[in-house]
Protein backbone atom coordinates (compact mmCIF):
# COMPACT_ATOMS: atom_id res chain seq x y z
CA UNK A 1 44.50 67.67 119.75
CA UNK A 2 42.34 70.51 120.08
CA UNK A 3 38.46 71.04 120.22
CA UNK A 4 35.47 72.21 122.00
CA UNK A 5 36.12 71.70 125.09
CA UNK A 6 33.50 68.91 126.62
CA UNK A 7 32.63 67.83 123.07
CA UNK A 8 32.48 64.28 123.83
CA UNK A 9 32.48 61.39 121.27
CA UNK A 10 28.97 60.64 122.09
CA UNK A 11 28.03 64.30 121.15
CA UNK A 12 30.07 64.47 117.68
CA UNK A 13 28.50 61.38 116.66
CA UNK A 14 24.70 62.84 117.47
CA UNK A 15 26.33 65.61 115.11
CA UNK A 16 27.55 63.13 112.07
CA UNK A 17 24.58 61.40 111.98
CA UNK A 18 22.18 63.96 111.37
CA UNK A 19 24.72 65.16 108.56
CA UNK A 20 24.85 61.23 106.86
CA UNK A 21 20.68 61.74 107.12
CA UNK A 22 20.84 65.61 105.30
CA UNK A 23 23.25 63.96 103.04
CA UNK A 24 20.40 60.91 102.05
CA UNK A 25 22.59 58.08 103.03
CA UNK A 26 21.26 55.08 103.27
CA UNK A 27 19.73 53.76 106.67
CA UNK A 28 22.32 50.89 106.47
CA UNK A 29 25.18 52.69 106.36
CA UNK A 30 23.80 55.29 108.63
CA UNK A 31 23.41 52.37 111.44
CA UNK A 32 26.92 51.28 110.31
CA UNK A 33 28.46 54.19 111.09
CA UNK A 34 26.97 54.80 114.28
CA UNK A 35 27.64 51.16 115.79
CA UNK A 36 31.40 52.13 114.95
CA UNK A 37 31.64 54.88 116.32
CA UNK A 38 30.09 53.55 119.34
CA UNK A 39 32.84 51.16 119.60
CA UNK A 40 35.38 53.63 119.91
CA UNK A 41 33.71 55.31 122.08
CA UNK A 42 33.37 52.02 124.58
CA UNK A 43 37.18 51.99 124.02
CA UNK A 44 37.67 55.30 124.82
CA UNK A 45 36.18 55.05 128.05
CA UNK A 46 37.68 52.42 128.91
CA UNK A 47 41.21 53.96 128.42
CA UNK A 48 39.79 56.83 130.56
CA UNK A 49 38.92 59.14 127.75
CA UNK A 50 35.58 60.35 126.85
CA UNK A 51 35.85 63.67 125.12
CA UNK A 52 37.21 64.59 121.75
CA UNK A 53 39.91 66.17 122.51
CA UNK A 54 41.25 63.37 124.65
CA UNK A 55 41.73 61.44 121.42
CA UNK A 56 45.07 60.87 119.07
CA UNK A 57 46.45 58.99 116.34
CA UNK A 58 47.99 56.71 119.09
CA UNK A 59 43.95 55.55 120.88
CA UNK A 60 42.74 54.68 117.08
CA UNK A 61 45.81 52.65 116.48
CA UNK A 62 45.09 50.93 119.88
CA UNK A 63 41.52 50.43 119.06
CA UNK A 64 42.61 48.37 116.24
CA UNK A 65 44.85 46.52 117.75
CA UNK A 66 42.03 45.63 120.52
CA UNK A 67 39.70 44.99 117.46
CA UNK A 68 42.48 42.58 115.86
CA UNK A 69 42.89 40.70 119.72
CA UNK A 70 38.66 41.03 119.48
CA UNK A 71 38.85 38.68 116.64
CA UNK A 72 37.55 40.86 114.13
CA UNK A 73 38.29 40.39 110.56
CA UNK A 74 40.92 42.88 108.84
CA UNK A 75 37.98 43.97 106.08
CA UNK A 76 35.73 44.44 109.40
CA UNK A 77 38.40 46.56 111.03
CA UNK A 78 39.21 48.19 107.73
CA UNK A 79 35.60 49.29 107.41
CA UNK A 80 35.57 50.60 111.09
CA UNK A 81 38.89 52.29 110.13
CA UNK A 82 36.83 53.96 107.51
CA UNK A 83 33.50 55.23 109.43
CA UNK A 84 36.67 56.99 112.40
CA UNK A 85 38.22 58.73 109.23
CA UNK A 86 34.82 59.49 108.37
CA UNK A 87 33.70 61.42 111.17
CA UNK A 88 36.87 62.94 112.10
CA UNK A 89 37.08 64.75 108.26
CA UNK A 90 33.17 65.52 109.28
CA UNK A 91 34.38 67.17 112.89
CA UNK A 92 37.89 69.11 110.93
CA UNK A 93 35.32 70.64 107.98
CA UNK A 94 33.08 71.68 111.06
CA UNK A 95 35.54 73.04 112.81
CA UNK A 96 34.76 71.08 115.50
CA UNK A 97 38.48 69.88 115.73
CA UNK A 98 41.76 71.53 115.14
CA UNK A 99 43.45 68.70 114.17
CA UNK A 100 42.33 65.06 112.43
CA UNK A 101 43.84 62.36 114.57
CA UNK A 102 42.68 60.29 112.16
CA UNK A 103 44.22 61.05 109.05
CA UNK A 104 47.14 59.34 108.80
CA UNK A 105 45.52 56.13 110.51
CA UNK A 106 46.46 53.20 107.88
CA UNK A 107 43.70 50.20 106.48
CA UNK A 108 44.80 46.86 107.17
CA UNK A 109 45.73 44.66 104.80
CA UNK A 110 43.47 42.01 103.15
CA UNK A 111 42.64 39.83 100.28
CA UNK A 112 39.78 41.11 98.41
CA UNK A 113 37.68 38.34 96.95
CA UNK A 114 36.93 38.93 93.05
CA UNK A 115 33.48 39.75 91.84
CA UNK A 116 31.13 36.84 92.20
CA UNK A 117 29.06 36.55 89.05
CA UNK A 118 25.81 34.29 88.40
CA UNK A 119 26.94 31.16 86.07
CA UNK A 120 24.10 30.75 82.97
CA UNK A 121 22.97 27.88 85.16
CA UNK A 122 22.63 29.40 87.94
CA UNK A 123 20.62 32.43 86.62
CA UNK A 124 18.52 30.45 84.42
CA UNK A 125 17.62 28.04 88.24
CA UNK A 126 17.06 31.33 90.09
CA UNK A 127 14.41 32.75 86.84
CA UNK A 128 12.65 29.35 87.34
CA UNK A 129 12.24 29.03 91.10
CA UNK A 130 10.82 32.64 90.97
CA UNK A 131 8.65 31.77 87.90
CA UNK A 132 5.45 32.16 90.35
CA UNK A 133 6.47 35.07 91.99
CA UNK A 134 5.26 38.00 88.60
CA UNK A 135 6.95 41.02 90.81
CA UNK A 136 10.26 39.34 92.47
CA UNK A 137 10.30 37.77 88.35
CA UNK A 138 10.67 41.12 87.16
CA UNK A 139 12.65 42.38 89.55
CA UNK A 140 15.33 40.27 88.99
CA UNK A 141 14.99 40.16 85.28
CA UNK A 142 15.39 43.99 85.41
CA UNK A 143 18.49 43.61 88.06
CA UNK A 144 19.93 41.03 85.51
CA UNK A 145 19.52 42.82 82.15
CA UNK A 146 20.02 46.13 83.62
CA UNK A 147 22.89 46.03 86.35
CA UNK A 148 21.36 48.18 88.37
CA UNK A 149 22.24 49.05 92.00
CA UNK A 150 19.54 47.31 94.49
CA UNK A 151 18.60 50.89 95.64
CA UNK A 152 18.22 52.50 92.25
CA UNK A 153 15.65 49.55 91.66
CA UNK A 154 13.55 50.57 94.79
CA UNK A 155 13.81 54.05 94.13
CA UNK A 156 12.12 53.30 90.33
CA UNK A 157 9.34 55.02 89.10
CA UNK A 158 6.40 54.21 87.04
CA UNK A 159 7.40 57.08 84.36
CA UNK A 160 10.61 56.31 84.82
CA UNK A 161 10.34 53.27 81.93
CA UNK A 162 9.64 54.80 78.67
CA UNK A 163 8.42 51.25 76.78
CA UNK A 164 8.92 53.15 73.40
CA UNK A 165 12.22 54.03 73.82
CA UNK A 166 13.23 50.87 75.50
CA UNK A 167 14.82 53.19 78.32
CA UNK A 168 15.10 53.50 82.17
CA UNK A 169 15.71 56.85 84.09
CA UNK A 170 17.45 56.16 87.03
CA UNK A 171 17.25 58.97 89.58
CA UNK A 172 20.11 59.81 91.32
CA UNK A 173 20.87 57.52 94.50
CA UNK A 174 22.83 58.48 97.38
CA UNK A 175 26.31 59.51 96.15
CA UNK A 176 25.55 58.23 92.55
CA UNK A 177 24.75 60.31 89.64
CA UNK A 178 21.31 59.89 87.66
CA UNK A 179 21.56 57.63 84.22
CA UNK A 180 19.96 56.06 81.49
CA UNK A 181 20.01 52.18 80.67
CA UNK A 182 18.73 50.23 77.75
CA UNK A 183 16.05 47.80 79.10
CA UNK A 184 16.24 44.24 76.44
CA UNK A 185 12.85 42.67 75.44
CA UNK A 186 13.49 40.82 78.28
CA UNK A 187 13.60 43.30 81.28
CA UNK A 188 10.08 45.38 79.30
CA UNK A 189 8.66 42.20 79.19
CA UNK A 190 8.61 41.25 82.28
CA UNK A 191 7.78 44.81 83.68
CA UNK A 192 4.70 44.80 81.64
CA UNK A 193 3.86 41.49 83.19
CA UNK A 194 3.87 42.93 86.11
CA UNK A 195 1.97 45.71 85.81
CA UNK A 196 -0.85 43.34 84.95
CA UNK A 197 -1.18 42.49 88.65
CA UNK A 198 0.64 45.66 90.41
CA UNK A 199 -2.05 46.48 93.10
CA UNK A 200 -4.10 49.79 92.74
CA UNK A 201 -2.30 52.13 94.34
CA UNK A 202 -1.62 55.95 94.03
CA UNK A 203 1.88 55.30 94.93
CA UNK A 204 4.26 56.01 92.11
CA UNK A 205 7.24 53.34 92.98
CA UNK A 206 7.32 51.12 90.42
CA UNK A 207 7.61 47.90 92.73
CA UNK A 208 4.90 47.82 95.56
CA UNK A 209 3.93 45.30 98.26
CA UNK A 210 0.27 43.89 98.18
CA UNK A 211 -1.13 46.75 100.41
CA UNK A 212 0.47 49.40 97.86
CA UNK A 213 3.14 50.45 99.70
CA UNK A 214 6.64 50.84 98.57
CA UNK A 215 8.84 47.80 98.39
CA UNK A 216 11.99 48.56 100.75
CA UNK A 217 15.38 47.70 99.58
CA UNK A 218 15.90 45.26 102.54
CA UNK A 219 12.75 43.39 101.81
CA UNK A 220 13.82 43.33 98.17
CA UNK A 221 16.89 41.72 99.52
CA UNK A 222 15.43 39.61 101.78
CA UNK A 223 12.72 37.85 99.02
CA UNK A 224 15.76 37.53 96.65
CA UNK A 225 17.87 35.51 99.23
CA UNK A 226 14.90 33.01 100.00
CA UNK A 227 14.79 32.62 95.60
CA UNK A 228 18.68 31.78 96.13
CA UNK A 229 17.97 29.08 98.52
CA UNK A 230 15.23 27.77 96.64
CA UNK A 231 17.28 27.69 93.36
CA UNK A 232 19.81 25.89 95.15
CA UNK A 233 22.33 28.74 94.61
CA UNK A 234 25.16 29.05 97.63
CA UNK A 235 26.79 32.43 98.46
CA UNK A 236 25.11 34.51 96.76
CA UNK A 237 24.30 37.67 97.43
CA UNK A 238 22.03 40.31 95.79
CA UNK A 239 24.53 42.81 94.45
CA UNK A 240 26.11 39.39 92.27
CA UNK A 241 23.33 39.85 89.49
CA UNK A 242 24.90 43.54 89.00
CA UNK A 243 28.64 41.95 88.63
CA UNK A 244 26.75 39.26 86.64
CA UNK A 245 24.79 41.46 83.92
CA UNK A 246 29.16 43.53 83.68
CA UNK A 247 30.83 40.71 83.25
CA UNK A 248 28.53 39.35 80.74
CA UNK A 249 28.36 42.54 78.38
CA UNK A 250 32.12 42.81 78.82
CA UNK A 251 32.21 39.20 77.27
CA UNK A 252 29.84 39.84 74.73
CA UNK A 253 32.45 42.84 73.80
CA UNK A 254 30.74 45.92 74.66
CA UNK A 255 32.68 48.67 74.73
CA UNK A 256 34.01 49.43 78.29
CA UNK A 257 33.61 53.50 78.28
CA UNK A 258 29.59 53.03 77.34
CA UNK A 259 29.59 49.85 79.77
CA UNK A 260 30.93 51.90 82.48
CA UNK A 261 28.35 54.67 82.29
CA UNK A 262 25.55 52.36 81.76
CA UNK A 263 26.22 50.61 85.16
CA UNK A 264 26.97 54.49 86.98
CA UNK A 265 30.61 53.59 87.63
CA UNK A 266 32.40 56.98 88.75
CA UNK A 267 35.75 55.94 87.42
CA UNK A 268 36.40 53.60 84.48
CA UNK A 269 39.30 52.00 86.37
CA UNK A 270 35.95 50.49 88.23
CA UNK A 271 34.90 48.49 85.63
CA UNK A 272 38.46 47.62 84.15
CA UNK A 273 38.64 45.04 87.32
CA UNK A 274 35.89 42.96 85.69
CA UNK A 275 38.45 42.59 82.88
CA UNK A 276 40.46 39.86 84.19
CA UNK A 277 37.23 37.83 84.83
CA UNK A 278 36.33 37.41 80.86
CA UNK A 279 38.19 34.75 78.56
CA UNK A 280 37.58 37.71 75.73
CA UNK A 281 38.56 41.22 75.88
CA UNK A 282 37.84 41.80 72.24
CA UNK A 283 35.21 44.77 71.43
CA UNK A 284 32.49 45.44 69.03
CA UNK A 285 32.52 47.80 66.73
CA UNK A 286 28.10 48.14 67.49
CA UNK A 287 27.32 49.29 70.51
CA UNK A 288 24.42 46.73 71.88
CA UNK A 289 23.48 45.29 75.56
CA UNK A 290 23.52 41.87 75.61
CA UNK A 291 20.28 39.84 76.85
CA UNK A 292 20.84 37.50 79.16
C-alpha cells in the first residue's frame, strides 16, 4: 500500500483526531477512537510494522483474529472494526494513502439486543425516587416526554423553550440535524419548576450545577444511573428513556413519518425497528404526542 513514507500509525492518528475535534465529535467517541487505534498500533509493532504503509487488508484481519483469541466481544471488535475503517477513509480523502486497506475489512457477526424500553412501572419508580431532586426531576421528565438524545439535553438553552408555543429548539448536535419537539404539560411543567431554584447564573444552558456551571453530559449520566439504582431499576441505561418515550407514541398510534422527525432519526427505516416492539401498529388520523 502506498503513503508518505515514515507516516507512522502513531502520526495519522495525531492527524484524525484533531479532524473528529474540527468535526465537534463528542469527547467519548473521540477517546474511543483513539484507544482503537492505539491497539492496532500495539499490534502492529508487534508484527514488526510501525508505519502506514507497512499495513494491509491481511494485519487488520489478523488484528481481529488476535482481538477474538483476546476475548473480546464480536460488537467490541465490530466497533474497533469501525474506528480502522474510520481513519483509513480519513487518511484516502487526505491523500495520505493511496490505497484503503481497510475497505473491504468485514464486521463480525452478532446478535443485536432489541431496544430496551422503561415499563409504566418502572418509569413511574424512577419519577418518584427523583421526586427530591427539582433539576435531575425535570431532566428526566423532559428526556421521557421528549425523546431527546442525552447530548441535545445538555446542549439546551434557556430560549430554546418557547412556554407559549409548547416547543423545544434543539440545536444541532454532532452529526444530527437541528429540530423541533412538542414539550406535554408535563415536560413545561417540570421545567418551570425548575427554574424556580436554577442558581443565578449568566450561563445560558438550560441545566446548571449549583456553582452555575454547565451540567456535562457524563454527569447527567452519571446522576441518572444512581436514580436507577435507587428506583430499583436493573440494566438500564440512559439512552432507554429515548427508546421508551418511541415506543410509547408508536403505541399510542402516532404517525411514524412525524414520529421519526420528532426524535431526529436520519432514515425512517430507524424508527420502523421499534415496530415489532408494539402490540398495535394502528395510526391516528390526529397528529398528538402522547404524555407519559
Amino acid at each position: 500500500m502506498s503513503a508518505i513514507a515514515g507516516l507512522t500509525l502513531s502520526d495519522a492518528k495525531v492527524q484524525f483526531i484533531t479532524y473528529l475535534r474540527q468535526k465537534g465529535r463528542a469527547n467519548a467517541t473521540i477517546l474511543a477512537y483513539g484507544k482503537d487505534i492505539d491497539q492496532l498500533e500495539d499490534f502492529a509493532k508487534s508484527q514488526g510494522k510501525a508505519d502506514i504503509s507497512q499495513t494491509d487488508t491481511q494485519d487488520i484481519e489478523n488484528f481481529k483474529i488476535f482481538l477474538k483469541n483476546d476475548k473480546y466481544t464480536a460488537k467490541s471488535i465490530s466497533r474497533k472494526v469501525n474506528s480502522i475503517k474510520s481513519l483509513f477513509r480519513f487518511l484516502k480523502v487526505q491523500g495520505l494513502v493511496e490505497a484503503n486497506p481497510a475497505q473491504l475489512v468485514t464486521h463480525p457477526k452478532y446478535e443485536i439486543s432489541p431496544p430496551r424500553a422503561l415499563s409504566r412501572m418502572e418509569y413511574r419508580a424512577l419519577r418518584d425516587a427523583c421526586r427530591d431532586d427539582v433539576r435531575l426531576s425535570a431532566i428526566i421528565e423532559v428526556l421521557l416526554q421528549t425523546g431527546m438524545r442525552i447530548g441535545e439535553l445538555a446542549g439546551l438553552m434557556i430560549e430554546d423553550v418557547d412556554f407559549a408555543k409548547k416547543v423545544s429548539a434543539i440545536r444541532p448536535y454532532q452529526s444530527h440535524d437541528g429540530r423541533s419537539v412538542p414539550l406535554t404539560e408535563a415536560a413545561i411543567k417540570s421545567i418551570e419548576e425548575y427554574l424556580k431554584i436554577r442558581p443565578k447564573t449568566k450561563e445560558a444552558t438550560l441545566f446548571v450545577t449549583k456553582t452555575g456551571n454547565p451540567f456535562l453530559v457524563r454527569n447527567i449520566r452519571t446522576a441518572i444511573d444512581r436514580y436507577y439504582k435507587m428506583a430499583g431499576i436493573k440494566d438500564a441505561k440512559v439512552n432507554d428513556l429515548r427508546h421508551t418515550f418511541i415506543i410509547q407514541q408508536l403505541q399510542a398510534g402516532v404517525p411514524l413519518t412525524y414520529l421519526s422527525k420528532i426524535v431526529g432519526h436520519k432514515r425512517l427505516s430507524t424508527t420502523e425497528k421499534y415496530l415489532k416492539m408494539i402490540e398495535s401498529k394502528t395510526e391516528k388520523d390526529s397528529i398528538k404526542i402522547e404524555e407519559l
